[in-house]
C-alpha atoms as a PDB file:
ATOM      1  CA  UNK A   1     -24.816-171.098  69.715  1.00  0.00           C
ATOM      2  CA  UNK A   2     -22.782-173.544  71.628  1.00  0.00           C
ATOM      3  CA  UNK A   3     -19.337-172.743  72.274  1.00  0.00           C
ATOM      4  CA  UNK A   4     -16.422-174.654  73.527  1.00  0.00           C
ATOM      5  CA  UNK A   5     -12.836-174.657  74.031  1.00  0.00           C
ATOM      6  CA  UNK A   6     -10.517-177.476  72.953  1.00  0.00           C
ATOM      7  CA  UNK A   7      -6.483-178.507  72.366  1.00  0.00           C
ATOM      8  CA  UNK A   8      -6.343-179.742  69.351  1.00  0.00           C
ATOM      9  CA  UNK A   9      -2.511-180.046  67.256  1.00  0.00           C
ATOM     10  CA  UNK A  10      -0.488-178.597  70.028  1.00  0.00           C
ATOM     11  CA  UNK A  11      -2.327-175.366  70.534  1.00  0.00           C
ATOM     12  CA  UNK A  12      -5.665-174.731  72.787  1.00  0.00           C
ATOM     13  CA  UNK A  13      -8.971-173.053  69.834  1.00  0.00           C
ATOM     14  CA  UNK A  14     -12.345-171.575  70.380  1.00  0.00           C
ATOM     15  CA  UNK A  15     -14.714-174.101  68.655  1.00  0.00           C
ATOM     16  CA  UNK A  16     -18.505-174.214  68.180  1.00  0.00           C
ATOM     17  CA  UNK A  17     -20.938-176.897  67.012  1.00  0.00           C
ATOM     18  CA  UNK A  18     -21.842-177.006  63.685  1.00  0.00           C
ATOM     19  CA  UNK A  19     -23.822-180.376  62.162  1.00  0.00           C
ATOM     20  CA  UNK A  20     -22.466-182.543  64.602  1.00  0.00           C
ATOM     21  CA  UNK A  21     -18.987-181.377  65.007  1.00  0.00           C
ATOM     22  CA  UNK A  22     -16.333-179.004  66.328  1.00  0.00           C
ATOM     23  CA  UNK A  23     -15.689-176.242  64.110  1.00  0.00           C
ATOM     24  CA  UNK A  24     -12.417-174.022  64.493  1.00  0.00           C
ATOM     25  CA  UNK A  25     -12.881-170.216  65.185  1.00  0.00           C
ATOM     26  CA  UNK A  26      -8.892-169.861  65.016  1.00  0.00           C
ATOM     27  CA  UNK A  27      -8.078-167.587  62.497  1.00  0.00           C
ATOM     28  CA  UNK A  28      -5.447-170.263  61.113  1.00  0.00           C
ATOM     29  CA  UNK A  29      -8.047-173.161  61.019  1.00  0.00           C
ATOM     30  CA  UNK A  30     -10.962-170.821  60.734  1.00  0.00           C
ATOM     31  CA  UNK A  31     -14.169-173.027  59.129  1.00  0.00           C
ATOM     32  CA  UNK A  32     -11.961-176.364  59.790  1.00  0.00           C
ATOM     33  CA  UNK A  33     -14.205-179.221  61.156  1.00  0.00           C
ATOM     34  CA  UNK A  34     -13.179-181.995  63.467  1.00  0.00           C
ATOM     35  CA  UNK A  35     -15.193-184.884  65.052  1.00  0.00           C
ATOM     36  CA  UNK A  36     -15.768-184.679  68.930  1.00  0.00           C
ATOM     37  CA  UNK A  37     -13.671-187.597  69.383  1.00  0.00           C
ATOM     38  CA  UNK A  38     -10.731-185.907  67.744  1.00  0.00           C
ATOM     39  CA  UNK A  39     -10.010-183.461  70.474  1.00  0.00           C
ATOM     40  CA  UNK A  40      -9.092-182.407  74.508  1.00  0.00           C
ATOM     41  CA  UNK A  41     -11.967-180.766  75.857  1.00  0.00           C
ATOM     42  CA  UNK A  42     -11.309-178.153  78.040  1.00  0.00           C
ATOM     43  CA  UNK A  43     -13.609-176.291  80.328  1.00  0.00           C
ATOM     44  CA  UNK A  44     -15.600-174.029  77.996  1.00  0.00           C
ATOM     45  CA  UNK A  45     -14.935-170.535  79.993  1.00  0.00           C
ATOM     46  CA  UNK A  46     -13.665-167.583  78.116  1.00  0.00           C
ATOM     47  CA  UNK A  47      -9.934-167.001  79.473  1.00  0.00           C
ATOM     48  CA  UNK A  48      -9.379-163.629  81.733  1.00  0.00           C
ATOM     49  CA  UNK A  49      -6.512-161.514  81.849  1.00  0.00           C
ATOM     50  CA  UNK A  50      -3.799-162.521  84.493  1.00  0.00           C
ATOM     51  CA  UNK A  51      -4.379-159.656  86.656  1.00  0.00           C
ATOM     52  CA  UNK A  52      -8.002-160.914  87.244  1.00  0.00           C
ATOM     53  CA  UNK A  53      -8.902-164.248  88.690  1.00  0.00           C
ATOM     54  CA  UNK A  54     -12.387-165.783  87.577  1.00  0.00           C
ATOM     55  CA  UNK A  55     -14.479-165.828  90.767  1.00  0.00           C
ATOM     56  CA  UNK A  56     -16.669-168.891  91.216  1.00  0.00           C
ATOM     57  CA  UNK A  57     -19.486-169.205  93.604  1.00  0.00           C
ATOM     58  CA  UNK A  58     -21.470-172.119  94.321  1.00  0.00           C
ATOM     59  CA  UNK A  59     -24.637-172.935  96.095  1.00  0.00           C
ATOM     60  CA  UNK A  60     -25.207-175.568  98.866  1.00  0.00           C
ATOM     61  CA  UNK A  61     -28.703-176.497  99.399  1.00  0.00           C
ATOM     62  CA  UNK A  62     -30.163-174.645  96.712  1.00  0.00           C
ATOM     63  CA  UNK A  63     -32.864-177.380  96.249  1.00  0.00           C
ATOM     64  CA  UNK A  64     -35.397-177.905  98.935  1.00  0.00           C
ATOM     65  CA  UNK A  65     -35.359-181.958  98.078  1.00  0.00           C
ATOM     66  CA  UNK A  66     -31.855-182.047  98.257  1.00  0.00           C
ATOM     67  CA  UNK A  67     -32.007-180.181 101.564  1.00  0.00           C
ATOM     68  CA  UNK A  68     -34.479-182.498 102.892  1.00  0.00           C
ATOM     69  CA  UNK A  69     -32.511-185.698 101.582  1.00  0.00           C
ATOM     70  CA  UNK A  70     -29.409-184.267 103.925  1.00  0.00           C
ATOM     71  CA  UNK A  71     -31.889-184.099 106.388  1.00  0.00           C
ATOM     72  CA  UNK A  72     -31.290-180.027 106.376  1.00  0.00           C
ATOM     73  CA  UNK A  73     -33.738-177.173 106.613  1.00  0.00           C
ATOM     74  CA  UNK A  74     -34.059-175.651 103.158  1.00  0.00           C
ATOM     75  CA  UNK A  75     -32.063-172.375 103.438  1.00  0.00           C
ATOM     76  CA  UNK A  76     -33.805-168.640 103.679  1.00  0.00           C
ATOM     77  CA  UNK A  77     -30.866-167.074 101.885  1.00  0.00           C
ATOM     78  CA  UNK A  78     -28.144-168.338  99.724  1.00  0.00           C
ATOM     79  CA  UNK A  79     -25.579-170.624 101.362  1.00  0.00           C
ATOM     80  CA  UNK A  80     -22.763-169.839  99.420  1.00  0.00           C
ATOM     81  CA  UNK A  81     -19.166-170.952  99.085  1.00  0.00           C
ATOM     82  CA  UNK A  82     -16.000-169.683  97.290  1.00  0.00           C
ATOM     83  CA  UNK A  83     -14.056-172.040  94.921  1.00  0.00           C
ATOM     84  CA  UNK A  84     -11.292-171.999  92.791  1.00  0.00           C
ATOM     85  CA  UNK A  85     -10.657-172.420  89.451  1.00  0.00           C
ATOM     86  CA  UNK A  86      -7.824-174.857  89.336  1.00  0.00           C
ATOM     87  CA  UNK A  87     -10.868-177.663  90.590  1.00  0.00           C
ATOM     88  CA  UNK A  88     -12.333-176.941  87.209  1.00  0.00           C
ATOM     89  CA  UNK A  89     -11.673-180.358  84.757  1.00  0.00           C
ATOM     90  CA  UNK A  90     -13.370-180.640  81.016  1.00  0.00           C
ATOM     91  CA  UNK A  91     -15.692-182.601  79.173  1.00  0.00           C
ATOM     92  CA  UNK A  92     -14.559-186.185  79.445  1.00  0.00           C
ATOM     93  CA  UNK A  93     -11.900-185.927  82.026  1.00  0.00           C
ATOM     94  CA  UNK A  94     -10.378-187.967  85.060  1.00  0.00           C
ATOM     95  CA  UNK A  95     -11.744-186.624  88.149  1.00  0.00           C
ATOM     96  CA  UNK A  96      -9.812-188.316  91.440  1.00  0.00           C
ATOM     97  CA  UNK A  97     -11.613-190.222  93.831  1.00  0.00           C
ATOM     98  CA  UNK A  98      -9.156-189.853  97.412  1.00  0.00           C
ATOM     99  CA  UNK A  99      -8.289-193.090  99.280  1.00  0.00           C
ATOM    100  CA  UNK A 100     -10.206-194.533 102.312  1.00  0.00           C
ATOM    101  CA  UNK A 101     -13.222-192.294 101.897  1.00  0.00           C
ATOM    102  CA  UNK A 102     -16.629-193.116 101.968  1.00  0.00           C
ATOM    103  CA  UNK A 103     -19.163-190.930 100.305  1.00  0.00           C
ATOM    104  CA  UNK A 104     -18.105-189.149  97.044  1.00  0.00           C
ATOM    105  CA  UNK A 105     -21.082-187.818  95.680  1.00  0.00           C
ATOM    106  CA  UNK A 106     -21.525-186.447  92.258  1.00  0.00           C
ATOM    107  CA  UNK A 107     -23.666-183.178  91.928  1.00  0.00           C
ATOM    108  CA  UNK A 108     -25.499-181.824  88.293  1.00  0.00           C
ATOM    109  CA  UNK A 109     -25.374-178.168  88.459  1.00  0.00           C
ATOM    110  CA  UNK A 110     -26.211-175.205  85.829  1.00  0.00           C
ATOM    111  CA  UNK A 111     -23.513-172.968  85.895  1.00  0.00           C
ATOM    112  CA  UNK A 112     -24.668-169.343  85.017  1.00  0.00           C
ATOM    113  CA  UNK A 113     -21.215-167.540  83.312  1.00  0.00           C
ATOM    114  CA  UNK A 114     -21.405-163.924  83.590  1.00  0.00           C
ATOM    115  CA  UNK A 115     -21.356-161.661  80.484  1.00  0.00           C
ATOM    116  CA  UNK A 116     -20.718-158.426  81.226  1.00  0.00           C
ATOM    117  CA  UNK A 117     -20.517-156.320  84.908  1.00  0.00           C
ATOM    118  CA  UNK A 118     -23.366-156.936  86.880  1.00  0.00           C
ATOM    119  CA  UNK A 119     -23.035-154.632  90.153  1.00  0.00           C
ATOM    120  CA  UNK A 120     -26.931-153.468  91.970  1.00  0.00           C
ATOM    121  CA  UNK A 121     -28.633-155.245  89.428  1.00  0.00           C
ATOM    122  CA  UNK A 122     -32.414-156.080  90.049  1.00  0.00           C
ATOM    123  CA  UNK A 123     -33.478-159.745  89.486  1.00  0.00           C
ATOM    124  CA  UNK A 124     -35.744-158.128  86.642  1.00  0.00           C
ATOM    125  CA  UNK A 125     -33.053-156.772  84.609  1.00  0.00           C
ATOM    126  CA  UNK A 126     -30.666-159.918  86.080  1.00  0.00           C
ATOM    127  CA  UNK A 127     -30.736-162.495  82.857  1.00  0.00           C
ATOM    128  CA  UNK A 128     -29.602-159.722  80.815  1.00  0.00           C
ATOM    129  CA  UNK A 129     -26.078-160.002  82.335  1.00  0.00           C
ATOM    130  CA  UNK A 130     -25.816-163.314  81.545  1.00  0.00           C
ATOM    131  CA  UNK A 131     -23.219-164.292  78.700  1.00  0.00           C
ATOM    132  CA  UNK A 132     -24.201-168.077  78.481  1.00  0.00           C
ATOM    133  CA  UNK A 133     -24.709-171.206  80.821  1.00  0.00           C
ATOM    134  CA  UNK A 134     -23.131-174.571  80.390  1.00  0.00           C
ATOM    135  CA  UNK A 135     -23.103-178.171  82.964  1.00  0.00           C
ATOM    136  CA  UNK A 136     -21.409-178.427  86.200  1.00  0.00           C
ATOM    137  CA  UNK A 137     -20.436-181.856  87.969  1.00  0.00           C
ATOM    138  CA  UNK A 138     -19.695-180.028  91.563  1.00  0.00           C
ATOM    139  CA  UNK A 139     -18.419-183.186  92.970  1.00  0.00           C
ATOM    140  CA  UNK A 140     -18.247-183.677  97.257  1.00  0.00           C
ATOM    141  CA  UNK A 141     -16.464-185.836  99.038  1.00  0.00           C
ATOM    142  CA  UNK A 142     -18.557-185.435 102.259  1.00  0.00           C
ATOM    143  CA  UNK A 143     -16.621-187.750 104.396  1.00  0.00           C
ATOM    144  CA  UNK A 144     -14.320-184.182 104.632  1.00  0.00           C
ATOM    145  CA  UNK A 145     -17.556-182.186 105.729  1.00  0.00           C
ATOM    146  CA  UNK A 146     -17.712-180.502 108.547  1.00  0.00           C
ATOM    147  CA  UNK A 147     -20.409-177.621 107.995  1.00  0.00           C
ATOM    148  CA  UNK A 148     -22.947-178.200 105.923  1.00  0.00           C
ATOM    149  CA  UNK A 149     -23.829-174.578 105.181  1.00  0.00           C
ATOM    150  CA  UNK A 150     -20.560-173.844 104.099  1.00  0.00           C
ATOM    151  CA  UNK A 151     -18.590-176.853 102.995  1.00  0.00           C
ATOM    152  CA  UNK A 152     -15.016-176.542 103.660  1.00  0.00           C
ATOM    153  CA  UNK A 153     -11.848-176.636 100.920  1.00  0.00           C
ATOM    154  CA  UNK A 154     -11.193-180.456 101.312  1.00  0.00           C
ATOM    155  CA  UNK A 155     -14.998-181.177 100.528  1.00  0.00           C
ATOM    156  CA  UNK A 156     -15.472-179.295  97.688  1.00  0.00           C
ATOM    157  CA  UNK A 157     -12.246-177.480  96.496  1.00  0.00           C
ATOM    158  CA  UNK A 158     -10.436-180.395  95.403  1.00  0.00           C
ATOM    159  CA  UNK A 159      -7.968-180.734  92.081  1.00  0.00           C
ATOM    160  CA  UNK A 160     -10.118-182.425  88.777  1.00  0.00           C
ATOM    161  CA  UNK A 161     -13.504-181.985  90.943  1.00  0.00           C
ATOM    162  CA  UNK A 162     -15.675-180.009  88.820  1.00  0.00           C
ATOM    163  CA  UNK A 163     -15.880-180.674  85.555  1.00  0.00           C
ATOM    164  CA  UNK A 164     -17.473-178.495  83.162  1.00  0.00           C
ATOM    165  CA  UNK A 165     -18.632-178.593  79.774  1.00  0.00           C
ATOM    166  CA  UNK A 166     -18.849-179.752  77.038  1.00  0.00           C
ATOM    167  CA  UNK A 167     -20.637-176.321  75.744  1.00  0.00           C
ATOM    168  CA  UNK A 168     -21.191-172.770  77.086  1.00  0.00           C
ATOM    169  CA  UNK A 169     -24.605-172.193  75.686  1.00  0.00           C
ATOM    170  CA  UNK A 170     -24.976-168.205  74.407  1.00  0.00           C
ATOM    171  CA  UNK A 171     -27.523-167.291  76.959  1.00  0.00           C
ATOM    172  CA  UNK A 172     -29.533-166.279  73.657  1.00  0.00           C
ATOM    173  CA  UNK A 173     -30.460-169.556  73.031  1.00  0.00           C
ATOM    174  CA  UNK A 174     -31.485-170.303  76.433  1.00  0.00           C
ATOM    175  CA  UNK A 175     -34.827-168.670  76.728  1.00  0.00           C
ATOM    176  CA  UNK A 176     -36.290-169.945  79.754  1.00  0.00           C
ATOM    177  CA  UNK A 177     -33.002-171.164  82.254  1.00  0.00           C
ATOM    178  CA  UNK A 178     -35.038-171.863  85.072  1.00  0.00           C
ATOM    179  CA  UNK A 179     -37.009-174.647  83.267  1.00  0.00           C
ATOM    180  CA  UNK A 180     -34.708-177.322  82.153  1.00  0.00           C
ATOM    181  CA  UNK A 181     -34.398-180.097  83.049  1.00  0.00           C
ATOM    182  CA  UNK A 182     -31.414-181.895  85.007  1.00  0.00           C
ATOM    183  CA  UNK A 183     -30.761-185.565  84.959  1.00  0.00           C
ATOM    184  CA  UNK A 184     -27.304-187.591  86.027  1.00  0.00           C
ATOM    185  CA  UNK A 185     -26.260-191.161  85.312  1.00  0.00           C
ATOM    186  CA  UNK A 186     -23.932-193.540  86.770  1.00  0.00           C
ATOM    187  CA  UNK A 187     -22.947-196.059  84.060  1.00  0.00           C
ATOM    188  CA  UNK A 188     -25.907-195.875  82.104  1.00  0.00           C
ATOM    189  CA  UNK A 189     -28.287-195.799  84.872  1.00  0.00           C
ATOM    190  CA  UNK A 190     -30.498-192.561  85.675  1.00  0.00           C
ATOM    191  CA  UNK A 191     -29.537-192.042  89.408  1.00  0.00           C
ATOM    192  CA  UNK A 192     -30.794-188.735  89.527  1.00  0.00           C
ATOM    193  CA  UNK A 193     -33.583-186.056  88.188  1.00  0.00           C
ATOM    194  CA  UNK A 194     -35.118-182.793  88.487  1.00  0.00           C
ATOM    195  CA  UNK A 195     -35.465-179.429  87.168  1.00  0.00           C
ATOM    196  CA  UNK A 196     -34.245-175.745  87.675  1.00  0.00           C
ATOM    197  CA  UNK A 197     -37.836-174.215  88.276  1.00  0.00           C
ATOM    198  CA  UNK A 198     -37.288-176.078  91.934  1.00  0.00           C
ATOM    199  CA  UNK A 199     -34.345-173.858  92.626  1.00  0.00           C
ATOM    200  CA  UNK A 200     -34.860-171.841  96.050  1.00  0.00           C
ATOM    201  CA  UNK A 201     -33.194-168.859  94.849  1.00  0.00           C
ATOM    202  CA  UNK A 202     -33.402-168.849  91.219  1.00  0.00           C
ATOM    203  CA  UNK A 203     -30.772-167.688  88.427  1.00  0.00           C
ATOM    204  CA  UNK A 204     -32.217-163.891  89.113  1.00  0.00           C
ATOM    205  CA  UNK A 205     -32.628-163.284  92.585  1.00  0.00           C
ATOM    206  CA  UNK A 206     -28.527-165.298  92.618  1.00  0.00           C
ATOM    207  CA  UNK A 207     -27.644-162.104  90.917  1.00  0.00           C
ATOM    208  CA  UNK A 208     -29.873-159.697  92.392  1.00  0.00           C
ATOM    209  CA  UNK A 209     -27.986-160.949  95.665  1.00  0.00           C
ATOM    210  CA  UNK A 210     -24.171-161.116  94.964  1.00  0.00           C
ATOM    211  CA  UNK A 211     -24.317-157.874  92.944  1.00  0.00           C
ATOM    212  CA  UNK A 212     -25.515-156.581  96.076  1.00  0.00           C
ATOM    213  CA  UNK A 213     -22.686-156.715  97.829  1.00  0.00           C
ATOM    214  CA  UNK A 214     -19.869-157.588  95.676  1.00  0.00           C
ATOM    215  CA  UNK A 215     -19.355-156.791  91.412  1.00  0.00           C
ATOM    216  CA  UNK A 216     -20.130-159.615  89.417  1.00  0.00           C
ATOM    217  CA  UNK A 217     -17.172-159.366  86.517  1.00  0.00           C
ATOM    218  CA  UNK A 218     -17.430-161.310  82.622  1.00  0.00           C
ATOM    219  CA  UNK A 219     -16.393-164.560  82.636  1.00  0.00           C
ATOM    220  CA  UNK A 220     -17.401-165.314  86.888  1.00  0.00           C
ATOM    221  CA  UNK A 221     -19.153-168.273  87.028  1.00  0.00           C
ATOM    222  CA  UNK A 222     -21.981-168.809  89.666  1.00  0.00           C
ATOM    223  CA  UNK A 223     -22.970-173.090  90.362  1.00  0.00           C
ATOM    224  CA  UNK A 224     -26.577-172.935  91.357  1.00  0.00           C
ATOM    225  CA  UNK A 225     -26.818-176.078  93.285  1.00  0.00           C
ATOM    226  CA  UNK A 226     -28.190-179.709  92.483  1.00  0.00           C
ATOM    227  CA  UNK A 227     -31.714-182.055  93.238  1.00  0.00           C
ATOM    228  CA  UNK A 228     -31.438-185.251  95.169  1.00  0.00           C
ATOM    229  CA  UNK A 229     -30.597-188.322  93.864  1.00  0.00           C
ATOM    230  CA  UNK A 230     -26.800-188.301  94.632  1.00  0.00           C
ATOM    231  CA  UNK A 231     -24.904-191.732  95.499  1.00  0.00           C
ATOM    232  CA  UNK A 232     -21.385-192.159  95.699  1.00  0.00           C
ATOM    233  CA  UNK A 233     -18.983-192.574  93.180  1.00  0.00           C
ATOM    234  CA  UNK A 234     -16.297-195.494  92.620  1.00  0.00           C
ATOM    235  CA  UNK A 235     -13.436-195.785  90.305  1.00  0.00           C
ATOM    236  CA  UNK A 236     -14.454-196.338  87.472  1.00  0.00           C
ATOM    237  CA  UNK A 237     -17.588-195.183  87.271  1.00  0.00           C
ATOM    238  CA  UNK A 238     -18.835-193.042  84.360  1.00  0.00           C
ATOM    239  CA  UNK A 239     -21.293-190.546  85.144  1.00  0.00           C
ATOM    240  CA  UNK A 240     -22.969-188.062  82.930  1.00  0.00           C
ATOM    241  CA  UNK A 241     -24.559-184.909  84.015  1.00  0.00           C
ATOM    242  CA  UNK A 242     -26.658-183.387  81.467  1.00  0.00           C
ATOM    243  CA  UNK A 243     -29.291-180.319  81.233  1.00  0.00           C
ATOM    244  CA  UNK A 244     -31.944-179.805  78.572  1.00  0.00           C
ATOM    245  CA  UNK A 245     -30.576-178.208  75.640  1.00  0.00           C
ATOM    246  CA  UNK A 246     -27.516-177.350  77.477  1.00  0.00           C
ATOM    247  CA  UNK A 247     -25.029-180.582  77.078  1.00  0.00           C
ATOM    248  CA  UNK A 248     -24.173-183.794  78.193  1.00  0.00           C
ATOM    249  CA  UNK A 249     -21.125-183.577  80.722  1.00  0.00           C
ATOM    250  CA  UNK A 250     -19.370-187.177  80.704  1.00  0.00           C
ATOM    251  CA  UNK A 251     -16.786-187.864  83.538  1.00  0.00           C
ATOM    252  CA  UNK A 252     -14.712-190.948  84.960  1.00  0.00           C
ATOM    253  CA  UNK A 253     -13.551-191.375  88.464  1.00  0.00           C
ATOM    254  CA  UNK A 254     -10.426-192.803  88.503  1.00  0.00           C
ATOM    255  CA  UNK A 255      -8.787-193.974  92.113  1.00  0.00           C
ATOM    256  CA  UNK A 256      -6.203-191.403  93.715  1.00  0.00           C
ATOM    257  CA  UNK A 257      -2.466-192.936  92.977  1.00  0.00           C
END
C-alpha cells in the first residue's frame, strides 16, 4: 500500500492511493477522494511523540561508482552522517539553492523507515524491521564540503534540502528492496541511473550495523546513498528522483532570496 501524508482544507490527513488518487484515512473524510493536484504534500513519515526526535542517518559513498566519480576509495564500512529533520521538504516542494555557490548536486536515495525497534538485529532477520521505504532527494551543496567521509551541516543539513515522498511504500509490497531501480531527471532529461543491488552495504547489513551500537526506534529513517550521475542544480530546474515501484519525487530549485 502506498501511504502519504497531505494538508488538505486547513488540517494535515493520512492518505493512500487508491485508482489514481488520494484517498482520506481521517475519520471525518474517511473514503473521501481527491486528485493529486488538489493537495500539499508533505513528507510521508509517520509523526513521533514530542519527547522523541526521529533520527535520520544517511550514507556517503554508499555506491562504489559514485565513490569512484568523486575520485574516492569506495568505503569498507558505512560512512555515516547525522541529519535533521527540519531539512526534510515534500513531494513537489521549493528546495533553496544558496547564492554564489557552485556545485549543488541533487542525490536519488531509498530511504528505509523503520517499523518497529530494531536493537542487535542480524542482517537475516533485518528486513523484518522495516515499516516501509519511500524516495529521498539528499541534496549537497559541495562547494561547503570539507570532509568527504563525513560531510559537514552546511553541505548537507540545510533547510528544504531533502525532499521526500510522494509515498511511504508498506515494506510488504516491496519484496525485493535491493533490486530497484533508481533514475533522476533534470527537466525532462535522464541525468542519472542505477540500481540498489550496487549498494556497498546493503539495506540489511545498514541495520545489522547501527543496531549494533545504537537502537533503531519506529519511524527513524536511514538514506542509503545514491549512483553517479549527479550535476548541479540551477533555479529553476525541475528534477525528479524516482525508484521502481516506489514513487516519483518531483522538486524545484528556486534561488535563495
Amino acid at each position: 500500500m502506498k501511504r502519504a501524508r497531505i494538508a488538505w482544507s486547513g488540517a494535515v490527513h493520512d492518505a493512500i492511493e487508491r485508482e489514481g488518487q488520494l484517498e482520506l484515512l481521517t475519520p471525518a473524510f474517511a473514503g473521501r477522494r481527491l486528485a493529486f493536484e488538489e493537495v500539499v504534500w508533505l513528507p510521508p513519515l509517520p509523526p513521533l511523540s514530542p519527547q522523541r526526535p526521529r533520527t535520520v542517518l544517511a550514507l556517503g559513498l554508499n555506491y562504489a561508482d559514485h565513490a569512484k566519480e568523486l575520485a574516492f576509495k569506495a568505503p569498507e564500512e558505512p560512512l555515516v552522517f547525522v541529519k535533521g529533520e527540519a531539512s526534510f521538504i515534500g513531494h513537489r516542494g521549493l528546495t533553496l539553492r544558496p547564492p554564489s555557490v557552485a556545485f549543488m548536486h541533487y542525490e536519488c536515495e531509498l530511504a528505509v523507515v523503520i517499523g518497529r525497534t530494531a536493537r542487535r538485529v542480524h542482517k537475516d532477520d533485518a528486513l523484518n524491521f522495516v515499516g516501509g521505504y519511500t524516495v529521498a532527494n539528499d541534496y549537497v551543496v559541495r562547494d561547503y564540503l570539507e570532509n568527504w567521509y563525513r560531510p559537514n551541516l552546511r553541505a548537507k543539513n540545510r533547510d528544504t534540502c531533502t525532499p521526500i515522498g510522494p509515498w511511504r511504500v508498506d515494506a510488504a509490497d516491496v519484496p525485493d528492496p535491493m533490486n530497484l531501480a533508481l533514475q533522476t531527471t533534470v527537466n525532462g532529461k535522464l541525468t542519472q541511473q542505477g540500481s540498489t543491488r550496487d549498494m556497498i552495504f546493503d539495506v540489511p547489513t545498514l541495520i545489522e550495523y547501527f543496531s549494533a551500537f545504537m537502537t533503531l526506534q519506529p519511524g527513524d529513517v536511514i538514506l542509503t546513498g545514491t549512483p553517479d550521475g549527479v550535476v548541479d542544480c540551477q533555479p529553476g530546474d525541475v528534477v525528479v528522483t524516482s525508484i521502481e515501484g516506489i514513487g516519483d519525487l518531483v522538486n524545484t530549485i528556486t534561488q535563495h532570496p
